[in-house]
PDB file of N, CA and C in Angstrom:
ATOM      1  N   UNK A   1       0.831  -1.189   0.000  1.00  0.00           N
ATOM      2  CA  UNK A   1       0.000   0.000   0.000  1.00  0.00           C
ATOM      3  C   UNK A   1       0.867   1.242   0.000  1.00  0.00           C
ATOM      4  N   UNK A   2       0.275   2.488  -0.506  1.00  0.00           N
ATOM      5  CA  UNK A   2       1.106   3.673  -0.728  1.00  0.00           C
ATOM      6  C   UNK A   2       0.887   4.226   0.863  1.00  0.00           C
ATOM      7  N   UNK A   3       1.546   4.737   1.152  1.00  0.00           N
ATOM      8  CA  UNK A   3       1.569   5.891   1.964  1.00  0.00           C
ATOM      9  C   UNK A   3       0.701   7.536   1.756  1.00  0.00           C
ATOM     10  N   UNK A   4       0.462   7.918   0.298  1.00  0.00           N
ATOM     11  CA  UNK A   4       0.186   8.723  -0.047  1.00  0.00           C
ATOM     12  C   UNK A   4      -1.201   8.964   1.063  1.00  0.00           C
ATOM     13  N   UNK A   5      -1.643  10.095   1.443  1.00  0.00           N
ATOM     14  CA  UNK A   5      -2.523  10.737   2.002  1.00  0.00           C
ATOM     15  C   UNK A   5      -3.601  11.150   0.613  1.00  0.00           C
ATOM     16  N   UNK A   6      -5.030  10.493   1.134  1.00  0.00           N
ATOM     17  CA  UNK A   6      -5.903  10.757  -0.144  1.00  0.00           C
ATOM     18  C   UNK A   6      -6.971  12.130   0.508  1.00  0.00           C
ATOM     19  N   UNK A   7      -6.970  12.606  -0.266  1.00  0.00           N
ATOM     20  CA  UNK A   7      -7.812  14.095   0.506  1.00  0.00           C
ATOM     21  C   UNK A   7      -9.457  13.629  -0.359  1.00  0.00           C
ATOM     22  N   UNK A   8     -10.889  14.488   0.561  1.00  0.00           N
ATOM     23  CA  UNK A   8     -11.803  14.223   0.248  1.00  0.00           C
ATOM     24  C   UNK A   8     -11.942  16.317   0.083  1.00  0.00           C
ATOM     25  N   UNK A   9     -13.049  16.757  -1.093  1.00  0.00           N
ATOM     26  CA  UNK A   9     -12.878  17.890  -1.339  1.00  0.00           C
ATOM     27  C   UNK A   9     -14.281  18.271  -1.085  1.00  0.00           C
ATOM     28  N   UNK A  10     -14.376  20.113  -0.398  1.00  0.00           N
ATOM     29  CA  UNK A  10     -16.063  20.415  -0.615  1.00  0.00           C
ATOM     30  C   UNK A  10     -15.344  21.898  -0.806  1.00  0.00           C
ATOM     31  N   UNK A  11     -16.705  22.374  -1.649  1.00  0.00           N
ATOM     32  CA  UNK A  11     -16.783  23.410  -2.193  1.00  0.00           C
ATOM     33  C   UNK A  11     -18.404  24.392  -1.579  1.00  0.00           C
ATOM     34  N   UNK A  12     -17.794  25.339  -1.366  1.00  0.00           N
ATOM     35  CA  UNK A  12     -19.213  26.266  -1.118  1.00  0.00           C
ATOM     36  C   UNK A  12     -19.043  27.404  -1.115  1.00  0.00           C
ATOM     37  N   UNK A  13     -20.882  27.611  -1.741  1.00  0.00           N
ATOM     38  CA  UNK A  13     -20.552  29.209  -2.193  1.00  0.00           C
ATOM     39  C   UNK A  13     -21.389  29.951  -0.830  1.00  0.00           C
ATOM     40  N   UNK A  14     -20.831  30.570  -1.125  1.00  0.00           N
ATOM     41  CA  UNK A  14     -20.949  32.416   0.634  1.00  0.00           C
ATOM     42  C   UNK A  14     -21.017  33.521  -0.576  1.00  0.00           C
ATOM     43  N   UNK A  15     -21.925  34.001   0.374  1.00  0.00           N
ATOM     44  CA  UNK A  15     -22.436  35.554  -0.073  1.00  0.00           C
ATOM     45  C   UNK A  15     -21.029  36.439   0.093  1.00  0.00           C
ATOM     46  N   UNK A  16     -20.703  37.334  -0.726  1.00  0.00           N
ATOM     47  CA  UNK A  16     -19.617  37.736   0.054  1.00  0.00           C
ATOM     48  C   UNK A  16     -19.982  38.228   1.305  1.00  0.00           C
ATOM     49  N   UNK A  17     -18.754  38.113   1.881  1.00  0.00           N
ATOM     50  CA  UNK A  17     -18.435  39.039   3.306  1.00  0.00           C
ATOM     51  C   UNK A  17     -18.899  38.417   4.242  1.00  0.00           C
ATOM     52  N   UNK A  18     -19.626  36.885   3.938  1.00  0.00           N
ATOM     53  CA  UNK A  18     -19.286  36.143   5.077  1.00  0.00           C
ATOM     54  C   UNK A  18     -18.803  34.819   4.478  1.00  0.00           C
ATOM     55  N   UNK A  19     -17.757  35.238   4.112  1.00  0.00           N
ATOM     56  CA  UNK A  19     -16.212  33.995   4.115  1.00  0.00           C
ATOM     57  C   UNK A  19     -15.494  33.922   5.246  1.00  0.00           C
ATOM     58  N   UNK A  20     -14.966  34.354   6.089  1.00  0.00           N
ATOM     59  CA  UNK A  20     -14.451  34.527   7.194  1.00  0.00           C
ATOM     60  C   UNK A  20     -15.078  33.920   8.674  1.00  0.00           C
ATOM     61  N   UNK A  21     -16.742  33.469   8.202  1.00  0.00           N
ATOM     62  CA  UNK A  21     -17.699  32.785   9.180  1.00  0.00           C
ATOM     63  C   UNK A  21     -17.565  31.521   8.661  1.00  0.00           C
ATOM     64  N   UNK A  22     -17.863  31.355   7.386  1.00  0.00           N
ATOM     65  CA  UNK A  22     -18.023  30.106   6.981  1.00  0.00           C
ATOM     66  C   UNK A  22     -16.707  29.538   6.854  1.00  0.00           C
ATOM     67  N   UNK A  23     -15.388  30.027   6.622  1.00  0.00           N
ATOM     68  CA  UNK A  23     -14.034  29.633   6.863  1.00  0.00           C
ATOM     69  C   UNK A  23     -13.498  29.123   8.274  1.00  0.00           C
ATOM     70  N   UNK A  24     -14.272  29.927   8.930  1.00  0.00           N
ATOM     71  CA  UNK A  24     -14.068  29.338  10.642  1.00  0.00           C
ATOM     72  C   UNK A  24     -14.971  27.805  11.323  1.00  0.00           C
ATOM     73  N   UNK A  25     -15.647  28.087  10.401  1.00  0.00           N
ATOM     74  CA  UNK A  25     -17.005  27.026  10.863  1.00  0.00           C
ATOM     75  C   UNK A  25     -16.692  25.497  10.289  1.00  0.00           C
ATOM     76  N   UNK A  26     -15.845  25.513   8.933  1.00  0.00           N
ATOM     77  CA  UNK A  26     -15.588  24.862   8.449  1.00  0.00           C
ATOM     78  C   UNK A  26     -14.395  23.764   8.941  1.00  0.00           C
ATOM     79  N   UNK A  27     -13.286  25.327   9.501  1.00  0.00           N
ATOM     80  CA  UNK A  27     -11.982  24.635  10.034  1.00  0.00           C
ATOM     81  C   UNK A  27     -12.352  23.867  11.570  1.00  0.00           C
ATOM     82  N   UNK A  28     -13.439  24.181  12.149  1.00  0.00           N
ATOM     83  CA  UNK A  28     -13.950  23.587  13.318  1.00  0.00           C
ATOM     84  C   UNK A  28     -14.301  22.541  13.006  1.00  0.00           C
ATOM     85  N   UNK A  29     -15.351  22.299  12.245  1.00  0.00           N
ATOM     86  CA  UNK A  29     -15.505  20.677  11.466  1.00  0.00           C
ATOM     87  C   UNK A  29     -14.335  19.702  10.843  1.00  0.00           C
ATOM     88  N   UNK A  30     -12.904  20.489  11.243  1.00  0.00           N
ATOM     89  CA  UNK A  30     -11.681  19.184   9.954  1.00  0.00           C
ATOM     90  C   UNK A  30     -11.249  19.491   8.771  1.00  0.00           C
ATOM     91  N   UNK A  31     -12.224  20.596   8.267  1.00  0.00           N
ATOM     92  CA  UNK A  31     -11.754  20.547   6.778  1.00  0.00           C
ATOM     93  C   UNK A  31     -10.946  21.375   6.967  1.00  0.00           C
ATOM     94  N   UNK A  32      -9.819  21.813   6.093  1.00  0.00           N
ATOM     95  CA  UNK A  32      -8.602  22.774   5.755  1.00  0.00           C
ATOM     96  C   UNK A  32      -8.693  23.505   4.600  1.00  0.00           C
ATOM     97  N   UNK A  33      -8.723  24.908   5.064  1.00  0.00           N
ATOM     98  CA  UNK A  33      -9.110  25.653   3.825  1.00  0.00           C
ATOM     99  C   UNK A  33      -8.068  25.689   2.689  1.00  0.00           C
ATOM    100  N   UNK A  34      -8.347  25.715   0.707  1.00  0.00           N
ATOM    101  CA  UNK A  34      -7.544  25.607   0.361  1.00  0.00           C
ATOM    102  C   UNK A  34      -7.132  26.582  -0.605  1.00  0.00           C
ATOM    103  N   UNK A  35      -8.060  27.117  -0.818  1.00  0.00           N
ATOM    104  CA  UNK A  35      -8.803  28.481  -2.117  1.00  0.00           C
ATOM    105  C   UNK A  35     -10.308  28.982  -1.883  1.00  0.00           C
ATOM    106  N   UNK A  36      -9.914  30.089  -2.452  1.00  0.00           N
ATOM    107  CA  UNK A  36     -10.752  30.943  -2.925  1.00  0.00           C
ATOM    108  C   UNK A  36     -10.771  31.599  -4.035  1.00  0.00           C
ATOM    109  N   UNK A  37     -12.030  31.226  -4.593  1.00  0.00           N
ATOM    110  CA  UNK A  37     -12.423  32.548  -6.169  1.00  0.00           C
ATOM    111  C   UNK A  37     -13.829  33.041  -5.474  1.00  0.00           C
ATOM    112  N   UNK A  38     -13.126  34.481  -6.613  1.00  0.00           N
ATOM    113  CA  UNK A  38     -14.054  35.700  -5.862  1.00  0.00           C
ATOM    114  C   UNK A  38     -15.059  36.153  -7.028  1.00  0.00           C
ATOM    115  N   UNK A  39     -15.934  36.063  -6.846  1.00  0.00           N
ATOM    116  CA  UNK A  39     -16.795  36.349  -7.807  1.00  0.00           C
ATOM    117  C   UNK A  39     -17.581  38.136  -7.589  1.00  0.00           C
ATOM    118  N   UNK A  40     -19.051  38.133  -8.336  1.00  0.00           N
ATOM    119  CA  UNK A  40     -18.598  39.938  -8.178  1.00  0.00           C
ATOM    120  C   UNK A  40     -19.752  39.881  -6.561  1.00  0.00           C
ATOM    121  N   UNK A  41     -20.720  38.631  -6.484  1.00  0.00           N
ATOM    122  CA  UNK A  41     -21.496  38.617  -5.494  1.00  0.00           C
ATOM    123  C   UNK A  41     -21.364  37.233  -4.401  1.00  0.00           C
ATOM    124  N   UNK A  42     -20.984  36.559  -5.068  1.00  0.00           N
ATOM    125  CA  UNK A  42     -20.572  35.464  -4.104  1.00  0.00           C
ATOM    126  C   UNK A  42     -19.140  35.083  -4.157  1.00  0.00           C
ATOM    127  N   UNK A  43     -18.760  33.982  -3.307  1.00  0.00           N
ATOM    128  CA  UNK A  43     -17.150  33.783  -3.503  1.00  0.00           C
ATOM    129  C   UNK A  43     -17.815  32.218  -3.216  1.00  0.00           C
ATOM    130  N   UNK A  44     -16.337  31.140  -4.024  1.00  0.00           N
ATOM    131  CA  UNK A  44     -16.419  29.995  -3.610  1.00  0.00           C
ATOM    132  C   UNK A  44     -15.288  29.344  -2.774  1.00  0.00           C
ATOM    133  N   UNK A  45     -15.020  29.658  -1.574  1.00  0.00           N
ATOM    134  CA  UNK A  45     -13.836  28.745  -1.101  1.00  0.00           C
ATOM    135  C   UNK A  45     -14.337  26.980  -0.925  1.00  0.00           C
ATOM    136  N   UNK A  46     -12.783  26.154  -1.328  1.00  0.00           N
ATOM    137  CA  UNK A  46     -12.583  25.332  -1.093  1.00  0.00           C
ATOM    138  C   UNK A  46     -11.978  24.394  -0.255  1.00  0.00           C
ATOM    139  N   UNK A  47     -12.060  23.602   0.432  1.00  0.00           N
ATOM    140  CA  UNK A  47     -11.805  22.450   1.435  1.00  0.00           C
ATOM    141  C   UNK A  47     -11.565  21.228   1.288  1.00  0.00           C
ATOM    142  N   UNK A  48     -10.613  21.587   2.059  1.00  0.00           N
ATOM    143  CA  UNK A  48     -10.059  19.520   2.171  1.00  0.00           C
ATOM    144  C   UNK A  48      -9.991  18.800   3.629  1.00  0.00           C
ATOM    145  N   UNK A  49      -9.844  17.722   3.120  1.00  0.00           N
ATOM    146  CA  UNK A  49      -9.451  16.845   4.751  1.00  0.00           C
ATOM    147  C   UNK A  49      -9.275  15.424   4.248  1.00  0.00           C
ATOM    148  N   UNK A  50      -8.472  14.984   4.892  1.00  0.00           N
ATOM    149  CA  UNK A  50      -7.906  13.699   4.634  1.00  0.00           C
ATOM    150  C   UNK A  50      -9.285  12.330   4.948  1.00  0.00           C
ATOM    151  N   UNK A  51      -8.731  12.152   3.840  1.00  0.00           N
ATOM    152  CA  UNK A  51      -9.962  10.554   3.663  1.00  0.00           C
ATOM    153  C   UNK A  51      -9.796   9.916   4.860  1.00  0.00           C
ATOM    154  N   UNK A  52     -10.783   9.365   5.420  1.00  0.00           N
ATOM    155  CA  UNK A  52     -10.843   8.392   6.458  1.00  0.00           C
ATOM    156  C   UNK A  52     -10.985   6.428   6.063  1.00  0.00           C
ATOM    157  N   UNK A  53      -9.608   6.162   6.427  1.00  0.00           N
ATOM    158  CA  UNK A  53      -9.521   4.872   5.672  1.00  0.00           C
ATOM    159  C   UNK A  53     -10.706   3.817   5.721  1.00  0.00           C
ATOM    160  N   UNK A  54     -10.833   2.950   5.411  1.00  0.00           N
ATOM    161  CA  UNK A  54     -12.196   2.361   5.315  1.00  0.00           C
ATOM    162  C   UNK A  54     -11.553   0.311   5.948  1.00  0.00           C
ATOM    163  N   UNK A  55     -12.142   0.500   7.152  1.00  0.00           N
ATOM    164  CA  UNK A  55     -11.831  -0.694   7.711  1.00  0.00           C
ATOM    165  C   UNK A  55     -12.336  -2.116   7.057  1.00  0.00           C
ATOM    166  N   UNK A  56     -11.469  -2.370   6.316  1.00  0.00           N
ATOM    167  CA  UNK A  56     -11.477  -3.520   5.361  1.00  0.00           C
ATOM    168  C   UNK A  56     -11.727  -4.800   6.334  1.00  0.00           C
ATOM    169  N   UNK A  57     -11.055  -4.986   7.341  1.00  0.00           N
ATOM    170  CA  UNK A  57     -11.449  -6.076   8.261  1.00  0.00           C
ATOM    171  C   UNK A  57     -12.346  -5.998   8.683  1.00  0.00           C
ATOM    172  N   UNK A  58     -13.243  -4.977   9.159  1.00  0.00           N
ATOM    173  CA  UNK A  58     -14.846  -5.261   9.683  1.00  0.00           C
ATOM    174  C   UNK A  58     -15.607  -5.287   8.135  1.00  0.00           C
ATOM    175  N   UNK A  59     -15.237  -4.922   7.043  1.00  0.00           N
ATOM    176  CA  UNK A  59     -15.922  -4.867   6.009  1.00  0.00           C
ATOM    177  C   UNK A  59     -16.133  -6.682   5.872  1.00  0.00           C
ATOM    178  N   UNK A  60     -14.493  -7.094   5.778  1.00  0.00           N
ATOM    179  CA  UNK A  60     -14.875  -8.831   5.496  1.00  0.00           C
ATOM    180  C   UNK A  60     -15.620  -9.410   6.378  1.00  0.00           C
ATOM    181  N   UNK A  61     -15.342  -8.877   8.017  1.00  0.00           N
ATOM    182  CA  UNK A  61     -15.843 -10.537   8.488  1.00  0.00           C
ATOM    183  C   UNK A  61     -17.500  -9.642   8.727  1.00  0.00           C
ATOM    184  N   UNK A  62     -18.167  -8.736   8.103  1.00  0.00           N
ATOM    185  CA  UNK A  62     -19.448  -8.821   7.831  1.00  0.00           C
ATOM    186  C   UNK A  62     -20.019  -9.255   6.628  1.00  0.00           C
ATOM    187  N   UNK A  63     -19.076  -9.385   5.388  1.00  0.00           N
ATOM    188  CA  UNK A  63     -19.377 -10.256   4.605  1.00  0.00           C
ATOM    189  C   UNK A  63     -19.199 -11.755   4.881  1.00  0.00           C
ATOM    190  N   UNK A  64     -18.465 -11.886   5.371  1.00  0.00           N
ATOM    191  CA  UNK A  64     -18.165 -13.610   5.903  1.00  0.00           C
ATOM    192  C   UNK A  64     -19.744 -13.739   6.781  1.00  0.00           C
ATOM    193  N   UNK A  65     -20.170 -12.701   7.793  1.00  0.00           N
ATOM    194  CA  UNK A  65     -20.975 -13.025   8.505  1.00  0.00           C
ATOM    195  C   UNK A  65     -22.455 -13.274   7.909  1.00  0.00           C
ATOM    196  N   UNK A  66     -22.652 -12.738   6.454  1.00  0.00           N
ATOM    197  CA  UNK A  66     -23.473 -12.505   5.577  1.00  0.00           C
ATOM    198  C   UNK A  66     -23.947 -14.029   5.141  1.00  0.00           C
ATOM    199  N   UNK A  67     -22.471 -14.030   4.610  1.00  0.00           N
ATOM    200  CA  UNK A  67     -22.603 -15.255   3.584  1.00  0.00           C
ATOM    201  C   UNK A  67     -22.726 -16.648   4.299  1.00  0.00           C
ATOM    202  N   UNK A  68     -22.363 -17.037   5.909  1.00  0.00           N
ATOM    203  CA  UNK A  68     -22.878 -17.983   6.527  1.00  0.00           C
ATOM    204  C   UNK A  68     -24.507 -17.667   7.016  1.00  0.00           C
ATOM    205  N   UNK A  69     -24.793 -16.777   7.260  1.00  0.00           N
ATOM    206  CA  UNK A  69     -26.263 -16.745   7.377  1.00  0.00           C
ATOM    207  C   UNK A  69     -27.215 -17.063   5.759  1.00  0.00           C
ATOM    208  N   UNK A  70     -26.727 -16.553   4.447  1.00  0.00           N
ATOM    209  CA  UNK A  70     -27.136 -17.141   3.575  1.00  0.00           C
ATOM    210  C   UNK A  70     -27.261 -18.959   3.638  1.00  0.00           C
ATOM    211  N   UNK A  71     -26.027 -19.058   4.157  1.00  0.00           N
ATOM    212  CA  UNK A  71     -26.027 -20.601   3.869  1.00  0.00           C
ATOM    213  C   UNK A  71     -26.951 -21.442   4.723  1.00  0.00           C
ATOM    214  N   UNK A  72     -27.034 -20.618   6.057  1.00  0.00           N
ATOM    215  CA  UNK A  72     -27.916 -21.635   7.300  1.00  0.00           C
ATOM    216  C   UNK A  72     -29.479 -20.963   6.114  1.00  0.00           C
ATOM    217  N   UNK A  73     -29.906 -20.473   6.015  1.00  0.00           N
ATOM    218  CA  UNK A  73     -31.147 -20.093   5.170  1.00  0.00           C
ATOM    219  C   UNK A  73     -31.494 -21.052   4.427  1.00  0.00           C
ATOM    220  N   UNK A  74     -30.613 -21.142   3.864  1.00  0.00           N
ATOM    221  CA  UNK A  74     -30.732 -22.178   1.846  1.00  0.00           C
ATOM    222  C   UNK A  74     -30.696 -23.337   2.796  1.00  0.00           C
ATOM    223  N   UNK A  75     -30.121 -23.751   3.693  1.00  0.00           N
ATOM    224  CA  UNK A  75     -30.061 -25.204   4.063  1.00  0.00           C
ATOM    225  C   UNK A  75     -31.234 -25.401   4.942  1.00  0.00           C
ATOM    226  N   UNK A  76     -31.776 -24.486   5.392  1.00  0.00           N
ATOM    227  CA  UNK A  76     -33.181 -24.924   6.102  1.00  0.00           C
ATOM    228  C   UNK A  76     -34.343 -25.035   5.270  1.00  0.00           C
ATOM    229  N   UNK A  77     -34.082 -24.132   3.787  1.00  0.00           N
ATOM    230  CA  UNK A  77     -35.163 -23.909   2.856  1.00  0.00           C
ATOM    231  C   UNK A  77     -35.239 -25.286   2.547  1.00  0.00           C
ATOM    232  N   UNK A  78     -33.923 -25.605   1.782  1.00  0.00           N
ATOM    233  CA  UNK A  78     -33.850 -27.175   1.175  1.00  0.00           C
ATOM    234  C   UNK A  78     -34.590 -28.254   2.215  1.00  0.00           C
ATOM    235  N   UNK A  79     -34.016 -27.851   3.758  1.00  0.00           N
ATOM    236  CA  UNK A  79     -34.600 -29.243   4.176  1.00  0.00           C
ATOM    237  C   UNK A  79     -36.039 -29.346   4.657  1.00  0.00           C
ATOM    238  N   UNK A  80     -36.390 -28.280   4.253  1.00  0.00           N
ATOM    239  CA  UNK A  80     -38.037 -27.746   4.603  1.00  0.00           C
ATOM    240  C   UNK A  80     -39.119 -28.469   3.237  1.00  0.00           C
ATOM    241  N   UNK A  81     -38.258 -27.737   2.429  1.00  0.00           N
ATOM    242  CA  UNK A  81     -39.045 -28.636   1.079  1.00  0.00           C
ATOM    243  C   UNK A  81     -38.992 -30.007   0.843  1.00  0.00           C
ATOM    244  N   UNK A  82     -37.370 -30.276   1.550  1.00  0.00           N
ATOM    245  CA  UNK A  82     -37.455 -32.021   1.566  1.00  0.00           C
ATOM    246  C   UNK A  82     -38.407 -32.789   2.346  1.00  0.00           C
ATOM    247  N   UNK A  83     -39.106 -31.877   3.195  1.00  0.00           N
ATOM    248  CA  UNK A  83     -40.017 -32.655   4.277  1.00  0.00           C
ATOM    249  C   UNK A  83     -41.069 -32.508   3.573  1.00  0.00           C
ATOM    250  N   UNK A  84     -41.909 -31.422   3.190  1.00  0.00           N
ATOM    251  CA  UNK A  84     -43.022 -30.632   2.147  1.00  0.00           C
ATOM    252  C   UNK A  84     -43.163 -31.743   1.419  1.00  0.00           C
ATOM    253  N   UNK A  85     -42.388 -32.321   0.417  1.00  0.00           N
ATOM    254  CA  UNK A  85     -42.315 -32.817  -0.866  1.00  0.00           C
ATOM    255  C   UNK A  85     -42.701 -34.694   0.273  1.00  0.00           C
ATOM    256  N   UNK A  86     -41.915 -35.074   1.124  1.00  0.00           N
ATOM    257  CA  UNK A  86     -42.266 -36.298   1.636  1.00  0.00           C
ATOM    258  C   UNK A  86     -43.580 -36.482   2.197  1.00  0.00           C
ATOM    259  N   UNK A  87     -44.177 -35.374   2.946  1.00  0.00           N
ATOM    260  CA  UNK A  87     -45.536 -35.552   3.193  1.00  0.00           C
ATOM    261  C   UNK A  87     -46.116 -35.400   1.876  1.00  0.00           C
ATOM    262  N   UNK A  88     -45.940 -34.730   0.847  1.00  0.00           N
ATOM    263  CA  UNK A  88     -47.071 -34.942  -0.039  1.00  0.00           C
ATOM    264  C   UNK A  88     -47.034 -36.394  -0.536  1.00  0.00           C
ATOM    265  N   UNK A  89     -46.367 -36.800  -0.913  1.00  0.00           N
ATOM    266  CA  UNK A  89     -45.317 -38.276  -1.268  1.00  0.00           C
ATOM    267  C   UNK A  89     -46.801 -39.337  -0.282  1.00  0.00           C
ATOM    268  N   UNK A  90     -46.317 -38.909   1.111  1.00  0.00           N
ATOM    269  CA  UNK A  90     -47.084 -39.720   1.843  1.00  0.00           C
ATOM    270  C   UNK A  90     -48.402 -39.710   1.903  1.00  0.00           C
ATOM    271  N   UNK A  91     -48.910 -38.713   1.769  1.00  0.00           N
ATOM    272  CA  UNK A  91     -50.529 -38.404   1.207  1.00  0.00           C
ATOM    273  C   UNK A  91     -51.462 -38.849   0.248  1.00  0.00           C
ATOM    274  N   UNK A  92     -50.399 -38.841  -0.937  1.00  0.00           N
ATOM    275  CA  UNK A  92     -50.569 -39.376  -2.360  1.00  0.00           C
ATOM    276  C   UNK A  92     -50.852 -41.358  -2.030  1.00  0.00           C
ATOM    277  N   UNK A  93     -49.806 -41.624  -1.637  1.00  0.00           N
ATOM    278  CA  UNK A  93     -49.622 -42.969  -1.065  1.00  0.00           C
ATOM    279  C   UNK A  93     -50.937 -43.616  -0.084  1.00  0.00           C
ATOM    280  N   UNK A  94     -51.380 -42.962   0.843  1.00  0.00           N
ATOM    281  CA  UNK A  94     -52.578 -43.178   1.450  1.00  0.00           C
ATOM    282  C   UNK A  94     -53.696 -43.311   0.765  1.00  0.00           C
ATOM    283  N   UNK A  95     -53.807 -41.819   0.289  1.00  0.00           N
ATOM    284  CA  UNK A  95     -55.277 -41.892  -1.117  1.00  0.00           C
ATOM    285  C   UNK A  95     -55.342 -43.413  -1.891  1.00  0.00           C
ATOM    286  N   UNK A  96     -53.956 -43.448  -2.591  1.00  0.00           N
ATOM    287  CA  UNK A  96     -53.769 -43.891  -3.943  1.00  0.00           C
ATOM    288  C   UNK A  96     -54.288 -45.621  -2.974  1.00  0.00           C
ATOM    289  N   UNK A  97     -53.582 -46.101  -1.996  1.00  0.00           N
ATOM    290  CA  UNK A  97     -54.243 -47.372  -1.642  1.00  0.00           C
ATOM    291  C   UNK A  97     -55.513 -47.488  -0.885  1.00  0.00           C
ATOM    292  N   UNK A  98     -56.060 -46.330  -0.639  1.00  0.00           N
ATOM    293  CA  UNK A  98     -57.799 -46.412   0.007  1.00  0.00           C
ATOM    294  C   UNK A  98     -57.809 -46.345   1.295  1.00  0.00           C
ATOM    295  N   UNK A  99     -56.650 -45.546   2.172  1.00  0.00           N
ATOM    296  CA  UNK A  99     -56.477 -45.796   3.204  1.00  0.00           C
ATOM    297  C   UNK A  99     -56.696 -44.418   4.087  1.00  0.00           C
ATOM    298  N   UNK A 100     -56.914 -43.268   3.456  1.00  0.00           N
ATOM    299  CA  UNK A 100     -57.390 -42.123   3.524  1.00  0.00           C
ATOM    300  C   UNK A 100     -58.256 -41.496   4.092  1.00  0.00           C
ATOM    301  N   UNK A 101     -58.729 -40.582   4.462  1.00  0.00           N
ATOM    302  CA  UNK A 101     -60.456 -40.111   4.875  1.00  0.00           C
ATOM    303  C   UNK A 101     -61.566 -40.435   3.955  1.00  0.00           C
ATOM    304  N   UNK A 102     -60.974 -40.319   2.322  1.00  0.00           N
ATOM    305  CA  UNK A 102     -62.404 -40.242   1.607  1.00  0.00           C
ATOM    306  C   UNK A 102     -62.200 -42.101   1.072  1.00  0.00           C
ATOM    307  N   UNK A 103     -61.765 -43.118   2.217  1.00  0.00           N
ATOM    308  CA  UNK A 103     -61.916 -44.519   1.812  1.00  0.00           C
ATOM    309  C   UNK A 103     -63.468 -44.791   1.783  1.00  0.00           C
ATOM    310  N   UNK A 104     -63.659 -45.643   0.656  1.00  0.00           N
ATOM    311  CA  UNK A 104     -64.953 -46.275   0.210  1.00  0.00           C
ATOM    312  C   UNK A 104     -65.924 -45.413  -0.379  1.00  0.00           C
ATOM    313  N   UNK A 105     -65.444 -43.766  -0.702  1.00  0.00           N
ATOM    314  CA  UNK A 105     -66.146 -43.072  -1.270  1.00  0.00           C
ATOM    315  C   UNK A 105     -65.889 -42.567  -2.729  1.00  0.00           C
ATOM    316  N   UNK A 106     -64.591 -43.138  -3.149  1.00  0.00           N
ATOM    317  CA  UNK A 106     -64.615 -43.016  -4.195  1.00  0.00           C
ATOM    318  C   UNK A 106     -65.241 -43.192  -5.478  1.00  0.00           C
ATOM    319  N   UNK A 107     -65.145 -42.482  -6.427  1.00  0.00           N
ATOM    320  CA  UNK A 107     -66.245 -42.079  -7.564  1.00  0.00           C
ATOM    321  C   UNK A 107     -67.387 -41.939  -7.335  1.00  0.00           C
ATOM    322  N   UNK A 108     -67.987 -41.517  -5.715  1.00  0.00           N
ATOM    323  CA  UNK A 108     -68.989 -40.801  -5.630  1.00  0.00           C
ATOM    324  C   UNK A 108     -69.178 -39.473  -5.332  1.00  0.00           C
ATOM    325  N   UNK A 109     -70.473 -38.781  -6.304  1.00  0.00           N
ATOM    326  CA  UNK A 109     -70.387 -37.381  -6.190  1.00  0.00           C
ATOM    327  C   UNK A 109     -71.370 -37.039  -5.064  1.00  0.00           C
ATOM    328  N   UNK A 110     -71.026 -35.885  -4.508  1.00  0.00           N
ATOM    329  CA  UNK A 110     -72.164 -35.308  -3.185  1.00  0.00           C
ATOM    330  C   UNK A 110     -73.718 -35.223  -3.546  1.00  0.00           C
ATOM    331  N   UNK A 111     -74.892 -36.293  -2.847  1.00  0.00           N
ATOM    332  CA  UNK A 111     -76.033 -36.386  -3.379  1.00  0.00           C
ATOM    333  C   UNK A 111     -76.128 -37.980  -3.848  1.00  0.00           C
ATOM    334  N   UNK A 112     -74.863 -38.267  -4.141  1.00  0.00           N
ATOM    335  CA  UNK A 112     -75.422 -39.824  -5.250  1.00  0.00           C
ATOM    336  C   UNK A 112     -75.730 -40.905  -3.697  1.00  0.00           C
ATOM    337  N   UNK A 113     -76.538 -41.542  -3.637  1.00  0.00           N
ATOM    338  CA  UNK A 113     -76.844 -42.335  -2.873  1.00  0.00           C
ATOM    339  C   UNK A 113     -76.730 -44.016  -3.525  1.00  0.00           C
ATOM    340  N   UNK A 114     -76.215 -45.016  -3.423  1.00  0.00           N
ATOM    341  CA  UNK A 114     -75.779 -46.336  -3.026  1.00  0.00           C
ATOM    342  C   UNK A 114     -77.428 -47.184  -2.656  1.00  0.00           C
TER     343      UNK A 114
END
């Protein structure tokens, strides 16, 4: 990795004649003043401040933490449907040998009397 210092930049425009408020207000917040253009009614000074590095190690192990909760998900989905799919399995199986609720009523419609 470089050493180099990466700066983040803001720009704002002030009415004139209050640059000197907003220059103070600014340097209280971090930023470092760097320029000014003067225009005939406003002025724009500019600001910097050094980037704030971006913690790559809490970045991974919340992706790591991501991607095992994906996995407990998909593996409960799968074994949810594997059960889903066996009771229907077993349902089918009951009907299909007459062993069911609607045993001995088959191919009769509501009304037909025997």
């Amino acid at each position: 990795m470089s050493d180099e210092i990466r700066y983040e930049h803001k720009t704002v425009q002030t009415v004139r004649g209050t640059d000197g408020l907003v220059i103070s207000k600014m340097q209280k917040d971090g930023w470092e003043f760097v320029e000014q253009s003067q225009g005939t009614l406003r002025s724009t000074p500019t600001f910097r401040r050094p980037r704030k590095p971006v913690p790559w190690r809490m970045v991974g192990v919340a992706a790591a933490g991501l991607a095992i909760l994906a996995a407990m998900i998909g593996t409960a989905v799968a074994r949810e449907e594997g059960r889903v799919g066996q009771a229907d399995g077993l349902l089918e199986r009951q009907t299909f040998r007459g062993t069911g609720p609607d045993r001995g009523r088959a191919g009769r419609r509501r009304g037909d009397h025997a």
